[in-house]
PDB file of N, CA and C in Angstrom:
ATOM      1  N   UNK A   1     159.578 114.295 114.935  1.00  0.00           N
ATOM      2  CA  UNK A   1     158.941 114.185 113.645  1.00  0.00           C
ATOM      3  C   UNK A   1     160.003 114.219 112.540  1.00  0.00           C
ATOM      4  N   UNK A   2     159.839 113.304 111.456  1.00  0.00           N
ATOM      5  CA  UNK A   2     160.980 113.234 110.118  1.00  0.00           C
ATOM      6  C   UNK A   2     160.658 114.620 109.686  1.00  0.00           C
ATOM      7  N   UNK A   3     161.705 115.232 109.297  1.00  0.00           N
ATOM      8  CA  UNK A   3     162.068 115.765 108.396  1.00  0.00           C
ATOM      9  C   UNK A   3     161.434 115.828 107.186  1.00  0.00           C
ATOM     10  N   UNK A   4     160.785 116.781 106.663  1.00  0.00           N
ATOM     11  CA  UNK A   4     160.488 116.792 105.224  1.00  0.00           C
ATOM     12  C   UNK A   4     161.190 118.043 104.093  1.00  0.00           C
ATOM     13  N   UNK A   5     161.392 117.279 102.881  1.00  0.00           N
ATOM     14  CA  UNK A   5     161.993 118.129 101.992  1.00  0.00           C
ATOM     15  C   UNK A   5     161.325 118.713 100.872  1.00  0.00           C
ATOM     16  N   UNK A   6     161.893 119.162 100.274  1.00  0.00           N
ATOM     17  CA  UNK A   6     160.880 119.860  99.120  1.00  0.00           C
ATOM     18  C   UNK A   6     161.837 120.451  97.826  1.00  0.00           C
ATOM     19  N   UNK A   7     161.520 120.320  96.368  1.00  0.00           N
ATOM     20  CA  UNK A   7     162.295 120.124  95.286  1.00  0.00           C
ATOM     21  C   UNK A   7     161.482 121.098  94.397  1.00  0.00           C
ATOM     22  N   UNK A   8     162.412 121.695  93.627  1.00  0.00           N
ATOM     23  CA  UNK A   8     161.195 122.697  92.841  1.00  0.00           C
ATOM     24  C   UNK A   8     161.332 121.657  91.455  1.00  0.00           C
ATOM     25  N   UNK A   9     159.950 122.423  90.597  1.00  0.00           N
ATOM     26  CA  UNK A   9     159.834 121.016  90.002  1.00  0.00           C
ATOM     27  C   UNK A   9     158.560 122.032  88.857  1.00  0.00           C
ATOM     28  N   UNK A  10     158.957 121.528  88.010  1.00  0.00           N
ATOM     29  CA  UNK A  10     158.423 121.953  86.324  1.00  0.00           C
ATOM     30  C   UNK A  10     156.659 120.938  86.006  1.00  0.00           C
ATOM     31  N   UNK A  11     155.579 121.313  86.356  1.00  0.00           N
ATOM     32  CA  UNK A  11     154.232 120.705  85.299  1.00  0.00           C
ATOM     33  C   UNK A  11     154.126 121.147  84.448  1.00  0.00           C
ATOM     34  N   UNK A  12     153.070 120.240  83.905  1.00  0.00           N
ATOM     35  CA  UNK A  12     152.400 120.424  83.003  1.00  0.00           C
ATOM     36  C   UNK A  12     151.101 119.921  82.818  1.00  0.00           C
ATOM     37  N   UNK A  13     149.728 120.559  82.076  1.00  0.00           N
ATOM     38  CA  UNK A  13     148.422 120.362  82.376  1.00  0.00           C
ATOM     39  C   UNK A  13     147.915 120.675  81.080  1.00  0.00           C
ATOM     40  N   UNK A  14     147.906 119.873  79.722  1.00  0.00           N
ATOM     41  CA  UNK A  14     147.745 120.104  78.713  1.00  0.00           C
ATOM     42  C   UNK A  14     148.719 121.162  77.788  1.00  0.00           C
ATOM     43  N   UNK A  15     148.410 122.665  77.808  1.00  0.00           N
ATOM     44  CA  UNK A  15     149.196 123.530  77.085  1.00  0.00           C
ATOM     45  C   UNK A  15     149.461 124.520  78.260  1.00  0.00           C
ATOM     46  N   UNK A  16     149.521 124.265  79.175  1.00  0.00           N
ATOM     47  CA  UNK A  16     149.710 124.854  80.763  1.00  0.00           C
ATOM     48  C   UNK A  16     150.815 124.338  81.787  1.00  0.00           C
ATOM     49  N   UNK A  17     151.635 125.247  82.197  1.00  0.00           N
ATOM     50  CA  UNK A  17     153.155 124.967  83.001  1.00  0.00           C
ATOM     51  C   UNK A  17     153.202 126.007  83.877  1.00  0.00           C
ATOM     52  N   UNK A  18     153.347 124.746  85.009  1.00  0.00           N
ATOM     53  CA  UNK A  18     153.612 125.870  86.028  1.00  0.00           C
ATOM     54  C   UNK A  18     155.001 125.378  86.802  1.00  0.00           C
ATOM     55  N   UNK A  19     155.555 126.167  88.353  1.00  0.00           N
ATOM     56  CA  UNK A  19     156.917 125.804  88.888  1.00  0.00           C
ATOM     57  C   UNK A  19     156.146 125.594  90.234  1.00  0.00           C
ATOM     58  N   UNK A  20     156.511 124.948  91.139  1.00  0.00           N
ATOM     59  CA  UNK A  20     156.099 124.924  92.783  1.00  0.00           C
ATOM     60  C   UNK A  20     157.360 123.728  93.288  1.00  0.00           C
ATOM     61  N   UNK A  21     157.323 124.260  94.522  1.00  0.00           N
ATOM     62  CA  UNK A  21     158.176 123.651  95.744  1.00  0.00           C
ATOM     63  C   UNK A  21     156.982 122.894  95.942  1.00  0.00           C
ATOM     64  N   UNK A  22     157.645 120.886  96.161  1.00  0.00           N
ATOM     65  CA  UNK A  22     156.817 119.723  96.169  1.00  0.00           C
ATOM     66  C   UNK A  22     157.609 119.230  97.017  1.00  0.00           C
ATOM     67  N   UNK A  23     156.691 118.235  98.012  1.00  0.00           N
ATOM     68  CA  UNK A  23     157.700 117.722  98.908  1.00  0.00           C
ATOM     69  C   UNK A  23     158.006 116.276  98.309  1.00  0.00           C
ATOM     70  N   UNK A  24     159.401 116.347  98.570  1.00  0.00           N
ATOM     71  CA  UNK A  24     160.034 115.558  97.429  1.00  0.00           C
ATOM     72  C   UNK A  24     159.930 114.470  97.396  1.00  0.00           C
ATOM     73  N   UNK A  25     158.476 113.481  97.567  1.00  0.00           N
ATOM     74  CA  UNK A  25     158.448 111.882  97.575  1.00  0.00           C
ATOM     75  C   UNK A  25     157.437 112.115  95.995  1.00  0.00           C
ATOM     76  N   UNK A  26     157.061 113.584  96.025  1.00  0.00           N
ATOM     77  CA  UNK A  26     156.315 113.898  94.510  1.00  0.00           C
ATOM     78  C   UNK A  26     156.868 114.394  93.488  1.00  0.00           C
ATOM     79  N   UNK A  27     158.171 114.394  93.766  1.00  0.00           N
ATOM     80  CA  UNK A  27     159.020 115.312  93.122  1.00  0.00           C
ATOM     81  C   UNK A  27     159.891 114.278  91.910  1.00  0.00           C
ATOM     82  N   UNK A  28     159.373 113.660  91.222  1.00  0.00           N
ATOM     83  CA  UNK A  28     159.794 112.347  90.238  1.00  0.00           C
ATOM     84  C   UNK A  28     158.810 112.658  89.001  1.00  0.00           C
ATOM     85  N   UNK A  29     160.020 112.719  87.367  1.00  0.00           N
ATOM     86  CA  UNK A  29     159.037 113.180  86.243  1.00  0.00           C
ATOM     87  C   UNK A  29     158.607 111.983  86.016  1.00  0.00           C
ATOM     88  N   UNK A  30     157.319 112.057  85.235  1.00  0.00           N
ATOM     89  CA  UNK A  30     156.150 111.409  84.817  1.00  0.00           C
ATOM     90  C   UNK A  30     155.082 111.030  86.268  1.00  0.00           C
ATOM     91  N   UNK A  31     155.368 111.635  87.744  1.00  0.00           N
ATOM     92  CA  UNK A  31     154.264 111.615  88.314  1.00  0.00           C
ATOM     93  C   UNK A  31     153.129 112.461  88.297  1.00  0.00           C
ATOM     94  N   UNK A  32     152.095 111.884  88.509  1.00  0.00           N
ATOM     95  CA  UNK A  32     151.109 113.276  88.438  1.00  0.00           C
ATOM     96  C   UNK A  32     150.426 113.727  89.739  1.00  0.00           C
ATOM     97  N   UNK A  33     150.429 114.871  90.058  1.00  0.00           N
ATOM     98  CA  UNK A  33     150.202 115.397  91.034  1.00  0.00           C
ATOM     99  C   UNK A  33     149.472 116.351  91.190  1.00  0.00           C
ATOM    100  N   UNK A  34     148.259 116.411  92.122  1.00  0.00           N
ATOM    101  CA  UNK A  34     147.104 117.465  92.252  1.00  0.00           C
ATOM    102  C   UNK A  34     147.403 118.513  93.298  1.00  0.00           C
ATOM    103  N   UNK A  35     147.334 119.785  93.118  1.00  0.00           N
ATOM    104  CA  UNK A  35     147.677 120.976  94.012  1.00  0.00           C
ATOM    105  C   UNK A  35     146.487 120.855  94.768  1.00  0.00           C
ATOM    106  N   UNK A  36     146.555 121.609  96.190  1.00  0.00           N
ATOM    107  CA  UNK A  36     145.288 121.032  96.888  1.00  0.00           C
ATOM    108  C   UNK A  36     144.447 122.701  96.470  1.00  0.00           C
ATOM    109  N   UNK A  37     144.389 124.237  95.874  1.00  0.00           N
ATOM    110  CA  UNK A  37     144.248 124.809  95.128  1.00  0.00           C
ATOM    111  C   UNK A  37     142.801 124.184  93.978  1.00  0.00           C
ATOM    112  N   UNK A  38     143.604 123.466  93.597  1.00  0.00           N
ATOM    113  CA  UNK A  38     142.614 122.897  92.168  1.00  0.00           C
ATOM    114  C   UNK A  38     142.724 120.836  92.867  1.00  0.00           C
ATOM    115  N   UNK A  39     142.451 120.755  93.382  1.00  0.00           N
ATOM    116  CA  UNK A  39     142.654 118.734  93.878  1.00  0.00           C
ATOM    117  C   UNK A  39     141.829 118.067  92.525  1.00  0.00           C
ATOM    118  N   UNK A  40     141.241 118.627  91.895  1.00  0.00           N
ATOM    119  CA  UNK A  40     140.542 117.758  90.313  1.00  0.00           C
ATOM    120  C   UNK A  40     140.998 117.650  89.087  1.00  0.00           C
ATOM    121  N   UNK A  41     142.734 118.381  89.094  1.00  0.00           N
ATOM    122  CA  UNK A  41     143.240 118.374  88.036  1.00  0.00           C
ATOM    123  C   UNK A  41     144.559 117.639  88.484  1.00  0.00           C
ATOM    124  N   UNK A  42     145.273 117.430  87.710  1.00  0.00           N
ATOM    125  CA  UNK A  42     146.621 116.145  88.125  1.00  0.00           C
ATOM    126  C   UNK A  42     147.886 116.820  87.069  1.00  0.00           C
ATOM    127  N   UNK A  43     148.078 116.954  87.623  1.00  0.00           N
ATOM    128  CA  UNK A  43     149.432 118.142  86.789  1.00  0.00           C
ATOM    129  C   UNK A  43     150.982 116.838  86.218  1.00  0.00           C
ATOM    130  N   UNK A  44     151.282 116.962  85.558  1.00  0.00           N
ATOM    131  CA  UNK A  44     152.585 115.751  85.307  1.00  0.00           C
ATOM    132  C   UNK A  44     153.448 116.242  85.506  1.00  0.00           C
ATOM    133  N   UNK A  45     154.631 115.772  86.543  1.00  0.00           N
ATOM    134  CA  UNK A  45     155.700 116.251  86.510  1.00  0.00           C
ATOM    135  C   UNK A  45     156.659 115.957  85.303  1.00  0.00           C
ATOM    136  N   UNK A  46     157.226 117.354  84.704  1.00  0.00           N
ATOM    137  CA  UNK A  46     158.148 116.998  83.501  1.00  0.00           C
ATOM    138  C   UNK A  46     159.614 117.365  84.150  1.00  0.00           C
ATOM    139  N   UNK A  47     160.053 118.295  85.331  1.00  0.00           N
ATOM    140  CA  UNK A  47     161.026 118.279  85.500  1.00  0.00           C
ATOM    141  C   UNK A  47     161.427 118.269  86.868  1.00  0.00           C
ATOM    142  N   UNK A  48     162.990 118.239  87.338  1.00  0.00           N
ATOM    143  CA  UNK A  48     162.317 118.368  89.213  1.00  0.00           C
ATOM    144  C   UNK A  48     164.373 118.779  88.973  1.00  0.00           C
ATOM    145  N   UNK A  49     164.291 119.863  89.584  1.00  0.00           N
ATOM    146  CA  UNK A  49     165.817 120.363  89.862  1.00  0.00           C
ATOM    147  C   UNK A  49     166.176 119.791  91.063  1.00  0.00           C
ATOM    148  N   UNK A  50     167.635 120.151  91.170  1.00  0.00           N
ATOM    149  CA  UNK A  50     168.483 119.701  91.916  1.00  0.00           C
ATOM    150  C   UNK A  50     167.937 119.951  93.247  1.00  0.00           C
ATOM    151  N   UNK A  51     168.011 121.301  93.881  1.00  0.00           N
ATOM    152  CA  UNK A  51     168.212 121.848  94.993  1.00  0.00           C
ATOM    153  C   UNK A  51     167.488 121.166  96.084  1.00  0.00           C
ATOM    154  N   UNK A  52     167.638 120.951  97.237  1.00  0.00           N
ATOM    155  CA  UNK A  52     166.888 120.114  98.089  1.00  0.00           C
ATOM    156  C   UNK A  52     166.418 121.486  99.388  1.00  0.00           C
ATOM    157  N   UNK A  53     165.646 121.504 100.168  1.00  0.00           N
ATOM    158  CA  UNK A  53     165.216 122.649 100.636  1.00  0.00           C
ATOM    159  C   UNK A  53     164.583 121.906 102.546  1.00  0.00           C
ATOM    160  N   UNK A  54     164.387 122.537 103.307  1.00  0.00           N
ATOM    161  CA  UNK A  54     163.600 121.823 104.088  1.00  0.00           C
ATOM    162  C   UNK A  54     162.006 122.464 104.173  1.00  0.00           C
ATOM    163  N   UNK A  55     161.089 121.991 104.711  1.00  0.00           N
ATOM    164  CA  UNK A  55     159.703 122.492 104.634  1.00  0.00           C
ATOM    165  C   UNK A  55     159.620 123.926 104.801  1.00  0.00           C
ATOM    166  N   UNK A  56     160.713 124.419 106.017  1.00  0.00           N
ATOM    167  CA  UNK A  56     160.324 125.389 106.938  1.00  0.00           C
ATOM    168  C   UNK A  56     160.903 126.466 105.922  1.00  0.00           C
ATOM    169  N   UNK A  57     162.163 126.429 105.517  1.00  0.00           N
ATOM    170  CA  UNK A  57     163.140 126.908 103.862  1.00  0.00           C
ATOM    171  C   UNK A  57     161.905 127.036 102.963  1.00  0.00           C
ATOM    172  N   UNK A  58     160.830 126.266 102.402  1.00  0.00           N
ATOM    173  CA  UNK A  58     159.889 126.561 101.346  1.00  0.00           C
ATOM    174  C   UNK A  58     158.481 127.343 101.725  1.00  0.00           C
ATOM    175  N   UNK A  59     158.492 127.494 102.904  1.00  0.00           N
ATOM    176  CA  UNK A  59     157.439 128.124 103.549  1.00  0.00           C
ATOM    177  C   UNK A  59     157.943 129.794 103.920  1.00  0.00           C
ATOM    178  N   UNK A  60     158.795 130.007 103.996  1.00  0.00           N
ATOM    179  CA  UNK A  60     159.977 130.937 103.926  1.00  0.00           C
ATOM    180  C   UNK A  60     159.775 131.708 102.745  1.00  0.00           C
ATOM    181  N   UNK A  61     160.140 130.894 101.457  1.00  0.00           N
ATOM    182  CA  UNK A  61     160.285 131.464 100.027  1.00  0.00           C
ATOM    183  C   UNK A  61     158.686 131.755  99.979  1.00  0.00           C
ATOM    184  N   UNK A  62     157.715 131.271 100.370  1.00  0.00           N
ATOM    185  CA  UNK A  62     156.096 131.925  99.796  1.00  0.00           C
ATOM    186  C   UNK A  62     155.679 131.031  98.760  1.00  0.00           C
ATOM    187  N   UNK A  63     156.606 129.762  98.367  1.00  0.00           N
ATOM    188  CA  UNK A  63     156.052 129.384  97.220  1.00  0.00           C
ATOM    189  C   UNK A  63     155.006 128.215  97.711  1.00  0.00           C
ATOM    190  N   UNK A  64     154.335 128.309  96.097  1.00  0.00           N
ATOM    191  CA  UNK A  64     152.927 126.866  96.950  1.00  0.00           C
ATOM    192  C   UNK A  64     153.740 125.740  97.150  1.00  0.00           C
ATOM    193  N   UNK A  65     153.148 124.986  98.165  1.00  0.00           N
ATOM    194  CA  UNK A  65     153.724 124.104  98.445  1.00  0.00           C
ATOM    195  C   UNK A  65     152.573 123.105  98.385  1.00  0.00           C
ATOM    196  N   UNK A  66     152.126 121.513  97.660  1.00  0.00           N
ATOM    197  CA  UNK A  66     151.963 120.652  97.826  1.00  0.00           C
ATOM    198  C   UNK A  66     151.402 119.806  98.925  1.00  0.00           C
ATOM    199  N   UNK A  67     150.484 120.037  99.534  1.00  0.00           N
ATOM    200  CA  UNK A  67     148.993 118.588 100.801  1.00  0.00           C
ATOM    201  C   UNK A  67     149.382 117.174  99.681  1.00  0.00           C
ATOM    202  N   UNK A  68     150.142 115.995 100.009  1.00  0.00           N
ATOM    203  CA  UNK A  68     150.358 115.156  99.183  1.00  0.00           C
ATOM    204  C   UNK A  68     149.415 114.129  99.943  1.00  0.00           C
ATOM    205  N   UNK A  69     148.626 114.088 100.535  1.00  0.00           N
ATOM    206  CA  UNK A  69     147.432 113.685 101.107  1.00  0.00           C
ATOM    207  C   UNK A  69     146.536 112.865  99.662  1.00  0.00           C
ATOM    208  N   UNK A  70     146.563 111.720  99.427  1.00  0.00           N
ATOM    209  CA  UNK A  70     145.540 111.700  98.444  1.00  0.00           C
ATOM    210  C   UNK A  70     145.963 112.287  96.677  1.00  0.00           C
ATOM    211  N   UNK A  71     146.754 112.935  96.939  1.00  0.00           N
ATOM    212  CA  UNK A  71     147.450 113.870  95.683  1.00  0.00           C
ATOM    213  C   UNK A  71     148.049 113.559  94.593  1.00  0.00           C
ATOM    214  N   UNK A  72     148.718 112.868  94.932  1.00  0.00           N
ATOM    215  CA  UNK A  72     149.830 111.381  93.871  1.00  0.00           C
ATOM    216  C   UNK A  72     148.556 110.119  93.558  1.00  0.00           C
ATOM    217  N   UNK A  73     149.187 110.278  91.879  1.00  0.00           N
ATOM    218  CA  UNK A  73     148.663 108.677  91.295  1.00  0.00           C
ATOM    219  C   UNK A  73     149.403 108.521  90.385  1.00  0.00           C
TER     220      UNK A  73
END
Protein backbone atom coordinates (compact mmCIF):
# COMPACT_ATOMS: atom_id res chain seq x y z
CA UNK A 1 0.00 0.00 0.00
CA UNK A 2 1.40 3.83 -0.95
CA UNK A 3 2.42 5.61 1.57
CA UNK A 4 0.48 8.47 2.86
CA UNK A 5 1.58 11.85 4.22
CA UNK A 6 0.20 14.45 6.16
CA UNK A 7 1.04 18.45 6.49
CA UNK A 8 -0.19 20.61 9.25
CA UNK A 9 -2.11 23.26 7.81
CA UNK A 10 -3.97 26.64 9.02
CA UNK A 11 -8.36 27.05 8.16
CA UNK A 12 -10.53 29.05 8.13
CA UNK A 13 -14.55 29.05 8.41
CA UNK A 14 -15.79 32.58 8.37
CA UNK A 15 -14.32 34.29 11.74
CA UNK A 16 -13.14 30.70 12.85
CA UNK A 17 -9.40 29.01 12.59
CA UNK A 18 -8.42 26.07 13.32
CA UNK A 19 -4.74 23.75 12.86
CA UNK A 20 -5.03 19.81 11.87
CA UNK A 21 -2.65 17.25 10.30
CA UNK A 22 -4.26 16.75 6.48
CA UNK A 23 -3.14 14.24 4.29
CA UNK A 24 -1.25 16.14 2.02
CA UNK A 25 -3.10 15.87 -1.52
CA UNK A 26 -5.50 18.50 0.79
CA UNK A 27 -2.92 20.24 2.05
CA UNK A 28 -2.84 23.31 -0.83
CA UNK A 29 -4.12 27.11 0.24
CA UNK A 30 -7.33 28.13 -1.23
CA UNK A 31 -8.64 24.38 -1.04
CA UNK A 32 -11.59 23.72 0.86
CA UNK A 33 -11.91 20.94 2.93
CA UNK A 34 -14.61 19.19 5.17
CA UNK A 35 -13.48 17.43 8.55
CA UNK A 36 -15.39 14.22 8.66
CA UNK A 37 -16.36 15.67 12.58
CA UNK A 38 -18.58 18.41 10.94
CA UNK A 39 -18.64 16.86 6.71
CA UNK A 40 -21.34 20.09 6.07
CA UNK A 41 -18.97 22.73 6.58
CA UNK A 42 -15.82 23.24 4.09
CA UNK A 43 -13.08 24.93 5.91
CA UNK A 44 -10.40 26.95 3.35
CA UNK A 45 -7.11 26.23 3.55
CA UNK A 46 -5.09 29.55 4.24
CA UNK A 47 -1.84 27.98 5.20
CA UNK A 48 0.00 24.51 5.01
CA UNK A 49 3.71 24.34 6.70
CA UNK A 50 6.59 22.75 5.73
CA UNK A 51 6.97 19.59 7.75
CA UNK A 52 5.98 16.39 5.99
CA UNK A 53 4.94 13.53 8.53
CA UNK A 54 3.80 9.90 7.67
CA UNK A 55 0.10 8.74 8.62
CA UNK A 56 1.30 6.47 11.35
CA UNK A 57 3.74 9.89 12.79
CA UNK A 58 0.13 11.88 12.81
CA UNK A 59 -1.82 9.28 14.46
CA UNK A 60 0.98 9.20 17.04
CA UNK A 61 0.74 13.08 17.72
CA UNK A 62 -3.39 12.65 18.52
CA UNK A 63 -4.03 15.27 16.11
CA UNK A 64 -7.36 15.14 13.86
CA UNK A 65 -6.59 13.88 10.98
CA UNK A 66 -8.71 14.33 7.71
CA UNK A 67 -11.36 11.01 5.75
CA UNK A 68 -10.55 12.93 2.30
CA UNK A 69 -13.27 10.62 0.98
CA UNK A 70 -15.70 13.03 -0.73
CA UNK A 71 -14.05 15.98 1.41
CA UNK A 72 -12.19 18.22 -1.17
CA UNK A 73 -13.96 20.67 -3.66
Amino acid sequence: MKQKYYKQCKFKLGDTKRVAWVEERGAEVGKLVAFKEDPEFYWEVVSVGERRITEEQAKKLGRRNVQFQGSLK
